[in-house]
N, C-alpha and C. Protein backbone atom coordinates (compact mmCIF):
# COMPACT_ATOMS: atom_id res chain seq x y z
N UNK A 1 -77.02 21.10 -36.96
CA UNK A 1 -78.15 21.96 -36.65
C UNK A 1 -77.66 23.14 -35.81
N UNK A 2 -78.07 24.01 -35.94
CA UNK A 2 -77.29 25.46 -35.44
C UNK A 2 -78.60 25.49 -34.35
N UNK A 3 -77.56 26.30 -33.43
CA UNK A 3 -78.25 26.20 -31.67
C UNK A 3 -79.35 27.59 -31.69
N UNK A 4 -80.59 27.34 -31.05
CA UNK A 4 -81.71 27.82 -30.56
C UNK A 4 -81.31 28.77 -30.02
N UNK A 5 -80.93 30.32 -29.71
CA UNK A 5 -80.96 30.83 -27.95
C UNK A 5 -82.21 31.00 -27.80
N UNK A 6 -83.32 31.40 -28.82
CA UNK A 6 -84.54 31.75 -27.92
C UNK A 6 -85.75 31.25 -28.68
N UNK A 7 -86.80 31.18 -28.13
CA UNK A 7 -88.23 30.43 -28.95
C UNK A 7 -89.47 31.33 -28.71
N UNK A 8 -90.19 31.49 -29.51
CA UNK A 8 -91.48 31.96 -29.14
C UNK A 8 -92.16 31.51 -29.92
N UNK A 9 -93.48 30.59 -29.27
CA UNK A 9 -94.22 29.68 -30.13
C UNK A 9 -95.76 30.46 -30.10
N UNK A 10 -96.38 30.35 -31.03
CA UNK A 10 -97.52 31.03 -31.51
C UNK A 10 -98.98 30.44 -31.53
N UNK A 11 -99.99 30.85 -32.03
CA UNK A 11 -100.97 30.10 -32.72
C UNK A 11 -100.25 29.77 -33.86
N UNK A 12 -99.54 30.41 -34.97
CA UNK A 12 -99.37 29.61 -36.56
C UNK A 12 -97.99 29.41 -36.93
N UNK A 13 -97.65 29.87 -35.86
CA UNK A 13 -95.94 29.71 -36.35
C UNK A 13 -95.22 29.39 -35.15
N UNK A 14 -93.87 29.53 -35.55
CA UNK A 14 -92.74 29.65 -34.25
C UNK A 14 -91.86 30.55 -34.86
N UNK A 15 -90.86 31.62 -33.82
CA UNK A 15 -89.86 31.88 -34.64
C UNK A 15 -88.87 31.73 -33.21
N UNK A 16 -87.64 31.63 -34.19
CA UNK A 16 -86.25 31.06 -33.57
C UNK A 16 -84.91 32.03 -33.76
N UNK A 17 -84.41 32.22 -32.76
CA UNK A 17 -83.64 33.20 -32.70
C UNK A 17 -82.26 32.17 -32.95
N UNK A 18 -81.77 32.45 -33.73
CA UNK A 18 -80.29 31.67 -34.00
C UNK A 18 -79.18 32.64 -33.79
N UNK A 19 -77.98 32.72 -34.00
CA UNK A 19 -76.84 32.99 -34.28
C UNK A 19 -77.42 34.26 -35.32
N UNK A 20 -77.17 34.69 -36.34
CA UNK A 20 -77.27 35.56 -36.97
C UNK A 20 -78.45 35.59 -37.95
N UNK A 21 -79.84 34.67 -37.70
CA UNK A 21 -81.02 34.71 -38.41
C UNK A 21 -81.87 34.39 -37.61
N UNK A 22 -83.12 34.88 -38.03
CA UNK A 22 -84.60 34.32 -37.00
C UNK A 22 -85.13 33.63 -38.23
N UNK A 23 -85.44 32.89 -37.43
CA UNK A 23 -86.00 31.51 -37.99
C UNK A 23 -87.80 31.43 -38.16
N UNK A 24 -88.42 31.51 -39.02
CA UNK A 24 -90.10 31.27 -39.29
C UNK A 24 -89.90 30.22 -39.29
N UNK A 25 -91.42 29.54 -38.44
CA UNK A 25 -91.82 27.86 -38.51
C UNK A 25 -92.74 27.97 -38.86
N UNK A 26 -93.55 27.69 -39.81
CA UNK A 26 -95.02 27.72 -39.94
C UNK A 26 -96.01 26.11 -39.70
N UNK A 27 -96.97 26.82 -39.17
CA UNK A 27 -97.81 25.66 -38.80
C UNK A 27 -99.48 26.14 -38.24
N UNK A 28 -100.31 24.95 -38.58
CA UNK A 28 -101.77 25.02 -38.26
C UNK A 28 -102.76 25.66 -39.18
N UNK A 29 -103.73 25.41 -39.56
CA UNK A 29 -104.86 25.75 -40.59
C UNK A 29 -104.70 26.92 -41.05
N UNK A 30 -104.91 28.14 -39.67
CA UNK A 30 -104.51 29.81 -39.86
C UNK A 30 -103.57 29.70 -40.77
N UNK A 31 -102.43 29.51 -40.86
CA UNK A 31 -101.51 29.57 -41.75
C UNK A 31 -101.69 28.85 -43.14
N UNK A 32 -102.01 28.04 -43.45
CA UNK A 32 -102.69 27.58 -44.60
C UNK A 32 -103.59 28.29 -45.45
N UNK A 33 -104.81 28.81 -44.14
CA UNK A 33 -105.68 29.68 -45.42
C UNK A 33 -105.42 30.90 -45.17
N UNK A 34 -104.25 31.68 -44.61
CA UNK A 34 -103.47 33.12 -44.85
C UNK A 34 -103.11 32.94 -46.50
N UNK A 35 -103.16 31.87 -46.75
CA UNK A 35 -101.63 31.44 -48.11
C UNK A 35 -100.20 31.40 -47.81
N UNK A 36 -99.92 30.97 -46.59
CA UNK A 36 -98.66 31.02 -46.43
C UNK A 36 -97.83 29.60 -47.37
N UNK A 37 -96.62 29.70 -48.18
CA UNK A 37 -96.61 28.82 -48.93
C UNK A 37 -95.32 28.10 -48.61
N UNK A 38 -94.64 28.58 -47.42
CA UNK A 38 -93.61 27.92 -47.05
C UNK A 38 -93.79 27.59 -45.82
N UNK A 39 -93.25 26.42 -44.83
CA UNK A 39 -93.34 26.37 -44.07
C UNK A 39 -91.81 26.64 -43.03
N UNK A 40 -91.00 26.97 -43.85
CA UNK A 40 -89.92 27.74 -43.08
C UNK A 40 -89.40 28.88 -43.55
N UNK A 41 -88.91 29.61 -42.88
CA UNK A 41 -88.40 31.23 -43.49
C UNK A 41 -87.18 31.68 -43.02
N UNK A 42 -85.57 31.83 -43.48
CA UNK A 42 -84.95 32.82 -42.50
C UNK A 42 -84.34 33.94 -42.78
N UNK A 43 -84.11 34.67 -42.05
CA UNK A 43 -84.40 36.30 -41.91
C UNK A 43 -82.77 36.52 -41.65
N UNK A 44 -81.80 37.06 -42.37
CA UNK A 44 -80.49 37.32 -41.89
C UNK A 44 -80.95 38.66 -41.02
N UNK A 45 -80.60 38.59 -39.61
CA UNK A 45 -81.00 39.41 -38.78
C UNK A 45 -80.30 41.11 -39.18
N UNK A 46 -79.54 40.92 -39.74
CA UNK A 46 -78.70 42.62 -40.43
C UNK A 46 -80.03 42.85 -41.37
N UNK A 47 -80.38 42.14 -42.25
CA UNK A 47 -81.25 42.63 -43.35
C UNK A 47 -82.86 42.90 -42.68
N UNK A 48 -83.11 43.09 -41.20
CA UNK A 48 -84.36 42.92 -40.90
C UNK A 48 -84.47 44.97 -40.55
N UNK A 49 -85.23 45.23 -41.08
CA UNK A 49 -85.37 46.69 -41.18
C UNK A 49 -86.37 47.19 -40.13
N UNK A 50 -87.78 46.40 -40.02
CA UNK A 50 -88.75 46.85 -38.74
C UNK A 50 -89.77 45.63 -37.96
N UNK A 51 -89.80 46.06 -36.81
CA UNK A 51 -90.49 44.96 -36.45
C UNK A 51 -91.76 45.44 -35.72
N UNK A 52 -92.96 44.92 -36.31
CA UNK A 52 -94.37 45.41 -35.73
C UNK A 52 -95.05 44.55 -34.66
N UNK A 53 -95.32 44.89 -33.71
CA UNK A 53 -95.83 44.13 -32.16
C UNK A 53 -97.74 44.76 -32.17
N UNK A 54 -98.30 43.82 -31.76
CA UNK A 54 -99.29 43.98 -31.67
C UNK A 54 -99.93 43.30 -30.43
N UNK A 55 -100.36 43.88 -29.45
CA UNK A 55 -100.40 43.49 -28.19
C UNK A 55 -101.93 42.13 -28.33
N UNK A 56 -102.09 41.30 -27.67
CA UNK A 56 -103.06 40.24 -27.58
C UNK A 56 -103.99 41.04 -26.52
N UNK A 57 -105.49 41.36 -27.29
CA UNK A 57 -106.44 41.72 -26.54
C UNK A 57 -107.66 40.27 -25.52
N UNK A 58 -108.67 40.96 -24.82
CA UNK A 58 -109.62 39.34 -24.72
C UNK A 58 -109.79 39.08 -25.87
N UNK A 59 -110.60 39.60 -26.60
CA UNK A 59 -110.81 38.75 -27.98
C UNK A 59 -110.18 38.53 -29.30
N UNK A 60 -109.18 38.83 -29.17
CA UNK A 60 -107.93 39.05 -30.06
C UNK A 60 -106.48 38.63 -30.31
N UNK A 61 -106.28 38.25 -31.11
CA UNK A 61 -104.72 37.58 -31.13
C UNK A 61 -103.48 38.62 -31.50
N UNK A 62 -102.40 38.51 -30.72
CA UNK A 62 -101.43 39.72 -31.01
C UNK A 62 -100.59 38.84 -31.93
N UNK A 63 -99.58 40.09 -32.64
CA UNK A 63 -99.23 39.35 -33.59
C UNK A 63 -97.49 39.76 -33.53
N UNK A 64 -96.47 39.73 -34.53
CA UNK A 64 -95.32 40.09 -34.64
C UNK A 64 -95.09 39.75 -35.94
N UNK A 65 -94.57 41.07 -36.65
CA UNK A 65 -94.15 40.85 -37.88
C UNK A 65 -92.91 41.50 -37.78
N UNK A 66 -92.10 40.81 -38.84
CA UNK A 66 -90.26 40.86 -39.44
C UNK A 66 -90.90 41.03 -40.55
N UNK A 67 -90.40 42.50 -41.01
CA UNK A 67 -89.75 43.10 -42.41
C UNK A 67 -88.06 43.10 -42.74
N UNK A 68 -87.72 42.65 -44.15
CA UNK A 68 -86.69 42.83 -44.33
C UNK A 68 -86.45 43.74 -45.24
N UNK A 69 -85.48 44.18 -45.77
CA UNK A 69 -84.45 44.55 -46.47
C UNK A 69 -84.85 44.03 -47.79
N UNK A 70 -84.86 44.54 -49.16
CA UNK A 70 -85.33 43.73 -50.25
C UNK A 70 -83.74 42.47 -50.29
N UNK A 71 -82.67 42.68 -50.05
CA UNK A 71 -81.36 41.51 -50.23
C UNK A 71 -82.38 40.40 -49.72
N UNK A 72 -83.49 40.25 -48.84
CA UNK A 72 -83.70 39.31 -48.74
C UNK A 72 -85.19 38.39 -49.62
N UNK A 73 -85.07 39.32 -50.57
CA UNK A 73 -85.84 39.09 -51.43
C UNK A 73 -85.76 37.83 -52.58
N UNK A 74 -84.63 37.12 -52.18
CA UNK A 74 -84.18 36.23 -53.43
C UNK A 74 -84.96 34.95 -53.43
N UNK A 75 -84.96 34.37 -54.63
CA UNK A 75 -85.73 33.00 -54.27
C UNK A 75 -86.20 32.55 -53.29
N UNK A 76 -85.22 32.22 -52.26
CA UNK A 76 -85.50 31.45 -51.26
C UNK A 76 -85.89 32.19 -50.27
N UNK A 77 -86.23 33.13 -50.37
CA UNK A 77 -86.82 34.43 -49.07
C UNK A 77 -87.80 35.36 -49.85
N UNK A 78 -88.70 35.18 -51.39
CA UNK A 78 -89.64 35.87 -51.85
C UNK A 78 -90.49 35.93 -50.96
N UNK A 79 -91.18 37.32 -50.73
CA UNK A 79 -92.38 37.28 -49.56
C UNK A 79 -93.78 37.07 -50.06
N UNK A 80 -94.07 36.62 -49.70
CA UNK A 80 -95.49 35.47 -50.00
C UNK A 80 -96.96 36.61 -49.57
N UNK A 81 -97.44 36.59 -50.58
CA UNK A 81 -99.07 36.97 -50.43
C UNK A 81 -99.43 36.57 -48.84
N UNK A 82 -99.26 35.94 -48.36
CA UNK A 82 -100.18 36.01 -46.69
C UNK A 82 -99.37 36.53 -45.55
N UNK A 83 -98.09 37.35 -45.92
CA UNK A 83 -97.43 37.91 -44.46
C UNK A 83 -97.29 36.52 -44.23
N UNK A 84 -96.08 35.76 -44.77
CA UNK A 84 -94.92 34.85 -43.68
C UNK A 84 -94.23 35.31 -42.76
N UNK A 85 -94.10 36.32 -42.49
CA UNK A 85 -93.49 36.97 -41.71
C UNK A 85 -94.00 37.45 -40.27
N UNK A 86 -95.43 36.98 -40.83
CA UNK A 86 -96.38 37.38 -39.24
C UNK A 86 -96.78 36.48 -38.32
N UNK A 87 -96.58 36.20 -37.26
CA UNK A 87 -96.69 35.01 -36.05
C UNK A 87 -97.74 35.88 -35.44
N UNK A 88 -98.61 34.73 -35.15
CA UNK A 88 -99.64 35.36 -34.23
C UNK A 88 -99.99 34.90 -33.21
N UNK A 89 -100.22 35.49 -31.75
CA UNK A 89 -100.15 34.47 -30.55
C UNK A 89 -101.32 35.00 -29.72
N UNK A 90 -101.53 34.31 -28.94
CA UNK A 90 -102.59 34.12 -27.48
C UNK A 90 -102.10 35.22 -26.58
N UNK A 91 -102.69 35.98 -25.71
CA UNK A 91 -102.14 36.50 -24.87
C UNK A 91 -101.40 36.13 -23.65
N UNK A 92 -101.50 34.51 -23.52
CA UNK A 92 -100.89 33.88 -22.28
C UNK A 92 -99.51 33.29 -23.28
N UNK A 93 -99.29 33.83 -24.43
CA UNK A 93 -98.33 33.58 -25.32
C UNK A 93 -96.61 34.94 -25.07
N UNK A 94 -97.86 35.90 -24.81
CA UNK A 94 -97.51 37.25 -24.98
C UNK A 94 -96.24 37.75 -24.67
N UNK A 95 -96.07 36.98 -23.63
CA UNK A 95 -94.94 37.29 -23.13
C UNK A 95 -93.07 36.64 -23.51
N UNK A 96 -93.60 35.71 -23.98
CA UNK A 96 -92.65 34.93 -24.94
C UNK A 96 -92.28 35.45 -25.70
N UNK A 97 -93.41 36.45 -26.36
CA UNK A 97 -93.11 37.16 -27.62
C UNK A 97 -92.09 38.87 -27.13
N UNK A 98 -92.60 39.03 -26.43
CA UNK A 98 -92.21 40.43 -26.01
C UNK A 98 -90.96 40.20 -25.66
N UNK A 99 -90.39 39.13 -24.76
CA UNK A 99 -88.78 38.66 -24.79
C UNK A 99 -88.46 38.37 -26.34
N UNK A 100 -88.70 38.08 -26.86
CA UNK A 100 -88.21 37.73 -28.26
C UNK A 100 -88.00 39.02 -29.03
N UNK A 101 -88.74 39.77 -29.32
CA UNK A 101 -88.98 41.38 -29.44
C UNK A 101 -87.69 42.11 -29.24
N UNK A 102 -87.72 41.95 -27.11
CA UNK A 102 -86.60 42.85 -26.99
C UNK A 102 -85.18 42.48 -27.44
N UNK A 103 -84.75 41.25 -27.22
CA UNK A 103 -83.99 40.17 -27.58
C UNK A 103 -83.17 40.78 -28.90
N UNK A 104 -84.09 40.25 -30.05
CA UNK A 104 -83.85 41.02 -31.13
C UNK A 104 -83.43 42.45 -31.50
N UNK A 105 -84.30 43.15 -31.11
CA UNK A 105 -84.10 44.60 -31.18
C UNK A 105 -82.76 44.73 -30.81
N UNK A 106 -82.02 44.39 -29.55
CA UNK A 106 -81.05 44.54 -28.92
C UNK A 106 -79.62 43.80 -29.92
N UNK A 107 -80.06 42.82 -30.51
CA UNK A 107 -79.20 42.24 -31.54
C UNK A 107 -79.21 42.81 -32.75
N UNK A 108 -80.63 43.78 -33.06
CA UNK A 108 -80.13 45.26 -34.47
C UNK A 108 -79.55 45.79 -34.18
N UNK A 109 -80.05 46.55 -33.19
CA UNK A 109 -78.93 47.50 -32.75
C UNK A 109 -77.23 47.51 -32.38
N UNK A 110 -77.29 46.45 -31.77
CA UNK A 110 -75.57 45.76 -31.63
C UNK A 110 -75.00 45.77 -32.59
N UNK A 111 -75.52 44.90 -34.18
CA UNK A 111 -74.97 44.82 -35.31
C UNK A 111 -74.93 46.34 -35.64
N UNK A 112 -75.91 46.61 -36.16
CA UNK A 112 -76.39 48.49 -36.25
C UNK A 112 -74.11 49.18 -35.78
N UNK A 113 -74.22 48.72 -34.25
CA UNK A 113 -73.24 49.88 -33.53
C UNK A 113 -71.88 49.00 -33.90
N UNK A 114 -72.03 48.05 -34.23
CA UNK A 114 -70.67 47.26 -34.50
C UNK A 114 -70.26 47.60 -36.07
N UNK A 115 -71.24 47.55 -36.83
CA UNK A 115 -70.78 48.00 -38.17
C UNK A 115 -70.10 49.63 -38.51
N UNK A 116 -71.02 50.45 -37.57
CA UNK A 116 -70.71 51.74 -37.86
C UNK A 116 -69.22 51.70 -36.68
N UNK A 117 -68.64 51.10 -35.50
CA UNK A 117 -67.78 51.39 -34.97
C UNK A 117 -66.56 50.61 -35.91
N UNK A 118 -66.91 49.47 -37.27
CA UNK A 118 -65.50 49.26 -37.43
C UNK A 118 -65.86 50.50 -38.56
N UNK A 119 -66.58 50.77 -39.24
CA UNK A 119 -66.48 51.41 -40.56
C UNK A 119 -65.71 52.91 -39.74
N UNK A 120 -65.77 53.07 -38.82
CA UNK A 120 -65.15 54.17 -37.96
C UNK A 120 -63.44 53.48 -38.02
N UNK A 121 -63.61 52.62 -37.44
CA UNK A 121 -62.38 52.01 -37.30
C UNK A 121 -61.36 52.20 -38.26
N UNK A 122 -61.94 51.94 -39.18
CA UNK A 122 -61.24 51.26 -40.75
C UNK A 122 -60.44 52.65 -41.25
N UNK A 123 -61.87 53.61 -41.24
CA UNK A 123 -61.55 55.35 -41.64
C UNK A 123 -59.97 55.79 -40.92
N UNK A 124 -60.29 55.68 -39.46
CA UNK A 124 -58.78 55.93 -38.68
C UNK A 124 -57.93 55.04 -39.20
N UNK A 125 -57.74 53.93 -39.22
CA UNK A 125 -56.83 53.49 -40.44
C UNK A 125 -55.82 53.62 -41.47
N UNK A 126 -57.22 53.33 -42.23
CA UNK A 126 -56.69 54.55 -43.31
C UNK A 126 -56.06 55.92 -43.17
N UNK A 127 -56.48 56.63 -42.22
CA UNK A 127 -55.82 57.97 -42.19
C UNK A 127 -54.53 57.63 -41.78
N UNK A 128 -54.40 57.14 -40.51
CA UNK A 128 -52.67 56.49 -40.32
C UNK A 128 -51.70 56.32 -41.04
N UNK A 129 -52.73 55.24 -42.16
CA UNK A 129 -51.87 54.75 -43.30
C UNK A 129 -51.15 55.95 -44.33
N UNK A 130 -52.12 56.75 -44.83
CA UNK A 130 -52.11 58.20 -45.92
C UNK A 130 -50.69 58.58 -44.86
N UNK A 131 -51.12 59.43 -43.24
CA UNK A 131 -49.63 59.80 -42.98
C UNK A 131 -48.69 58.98 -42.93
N UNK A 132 -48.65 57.55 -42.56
CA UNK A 132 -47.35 56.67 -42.61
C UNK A 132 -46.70 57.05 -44.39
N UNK A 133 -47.70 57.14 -45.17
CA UNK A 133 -47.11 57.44 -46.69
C UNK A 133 -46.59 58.45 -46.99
N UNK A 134 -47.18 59.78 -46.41
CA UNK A 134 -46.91 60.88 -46.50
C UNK A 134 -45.87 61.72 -45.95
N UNK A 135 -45.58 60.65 -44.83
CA UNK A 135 -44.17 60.72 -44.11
C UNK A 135 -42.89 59.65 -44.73
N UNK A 136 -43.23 59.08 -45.67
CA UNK A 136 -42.33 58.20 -46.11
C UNK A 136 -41.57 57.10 -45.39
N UNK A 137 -43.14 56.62 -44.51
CA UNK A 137 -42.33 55.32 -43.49
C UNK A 137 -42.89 54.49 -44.51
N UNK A 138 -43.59 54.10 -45.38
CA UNK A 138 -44.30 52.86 -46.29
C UNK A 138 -44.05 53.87 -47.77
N UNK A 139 -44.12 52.97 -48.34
CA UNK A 139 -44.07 53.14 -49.89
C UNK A 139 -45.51 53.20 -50.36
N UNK A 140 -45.75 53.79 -51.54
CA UNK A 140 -47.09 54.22 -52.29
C UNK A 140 -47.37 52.45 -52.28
N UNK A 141 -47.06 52.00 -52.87
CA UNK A 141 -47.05 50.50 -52.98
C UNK A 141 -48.03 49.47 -51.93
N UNK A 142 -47.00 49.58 -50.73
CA UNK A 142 -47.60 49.17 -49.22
C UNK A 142 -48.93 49.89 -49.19
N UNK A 143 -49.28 51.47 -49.27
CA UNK A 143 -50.58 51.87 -49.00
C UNK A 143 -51.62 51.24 -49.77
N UNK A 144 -51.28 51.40 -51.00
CA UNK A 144 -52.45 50.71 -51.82
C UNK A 144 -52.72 49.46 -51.83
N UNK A 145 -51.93 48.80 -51.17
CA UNK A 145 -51.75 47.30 -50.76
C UNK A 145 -53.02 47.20 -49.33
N UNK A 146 -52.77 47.78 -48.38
CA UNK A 146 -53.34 47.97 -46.83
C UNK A 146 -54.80 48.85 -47.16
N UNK A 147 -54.82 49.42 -48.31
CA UNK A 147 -56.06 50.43 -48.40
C UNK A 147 -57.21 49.50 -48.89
N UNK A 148 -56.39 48.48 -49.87
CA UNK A 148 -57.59 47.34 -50.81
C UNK A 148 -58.28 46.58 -49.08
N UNK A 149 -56.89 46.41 -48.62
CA UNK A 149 -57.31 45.16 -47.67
C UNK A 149 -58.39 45.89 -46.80
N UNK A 150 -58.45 46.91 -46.51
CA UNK A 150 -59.26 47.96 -45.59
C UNK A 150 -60.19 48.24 -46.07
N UNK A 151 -60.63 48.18 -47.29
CA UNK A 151 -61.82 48.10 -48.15
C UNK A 151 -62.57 47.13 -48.43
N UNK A 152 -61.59 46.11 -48.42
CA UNK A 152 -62.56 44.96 -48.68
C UNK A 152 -62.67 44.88 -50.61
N UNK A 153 -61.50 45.62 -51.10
CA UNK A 153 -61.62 45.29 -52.79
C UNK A 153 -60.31 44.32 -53.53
């Protein structure tokens, strides 16, 4: 079972901050007659594109929704007629949620700055590599060898 760091429990759901996915729990009537048709969901946190907060009024329940990326559109992550994706909580909930919120956000963005600093990375690289060739310390051979691996082909 892969480790929890964070929880925020709802009126109809829970979601769970793991390692590299948030986790939907679904649960309680609300969720039933939304049509929600799964009772678990997870979200590869790279593929999550926006997240909507809705503050808990007196008479009102706030909510939090995860949009993804269509990649996460496959079988096992089709999005369901009732917003699975939406947890809805109490205002003495609220605050659970709002750590969870920032939490996240802070883990897009990280991935977000880690992807674009190696794809930076990789570029300088490569350029190294072109002059190591161009200076005739490596052979055409070696480059196209180090260029696949730097690509990822």
């Amino acid at each position: 079972m892969e480790e929890v760091f964070l929880e925020a429990t709802g009126t109809d759901g829970r979601l769970m901050l793991l390692r590299n996915v948030v986790r939907i729990q679904r649960f309680g009537m609300a969720s039933f007659l939304r049509g929600s048709s799964r009772v678990e969901r997870d979200i590869v946190i790279s593929h999550i594109k926006s997240i909507r907060f809705g503050k808990a009024g007196w008479f009102s329940h706030g909510y939090m929704e995860i949009s993804a990326t269509d990649d996460d559109n496959g079988p096992d992550n089709a999005p369901g007629p009732g917003g699975e994706c939406i947890v809805s909580f109490k205002s003495g909930q609220q605050r659970s949620f709002e750590a969870f919120r920032g939490v996240l956000e802070e883990k897009m963005g990280g991935a977000a700055s880690r992807t674009a600093a190696a794809a930076a990375s990789d570029l300088d690289d490569l350029d190294k590599l072109a002059s190591l060739r161009d200076r005739r310390i490596i052979t055409q051979e070696e480059f196209d060898r180090k260029k696949k691996r730097l690509l990822g082909l």
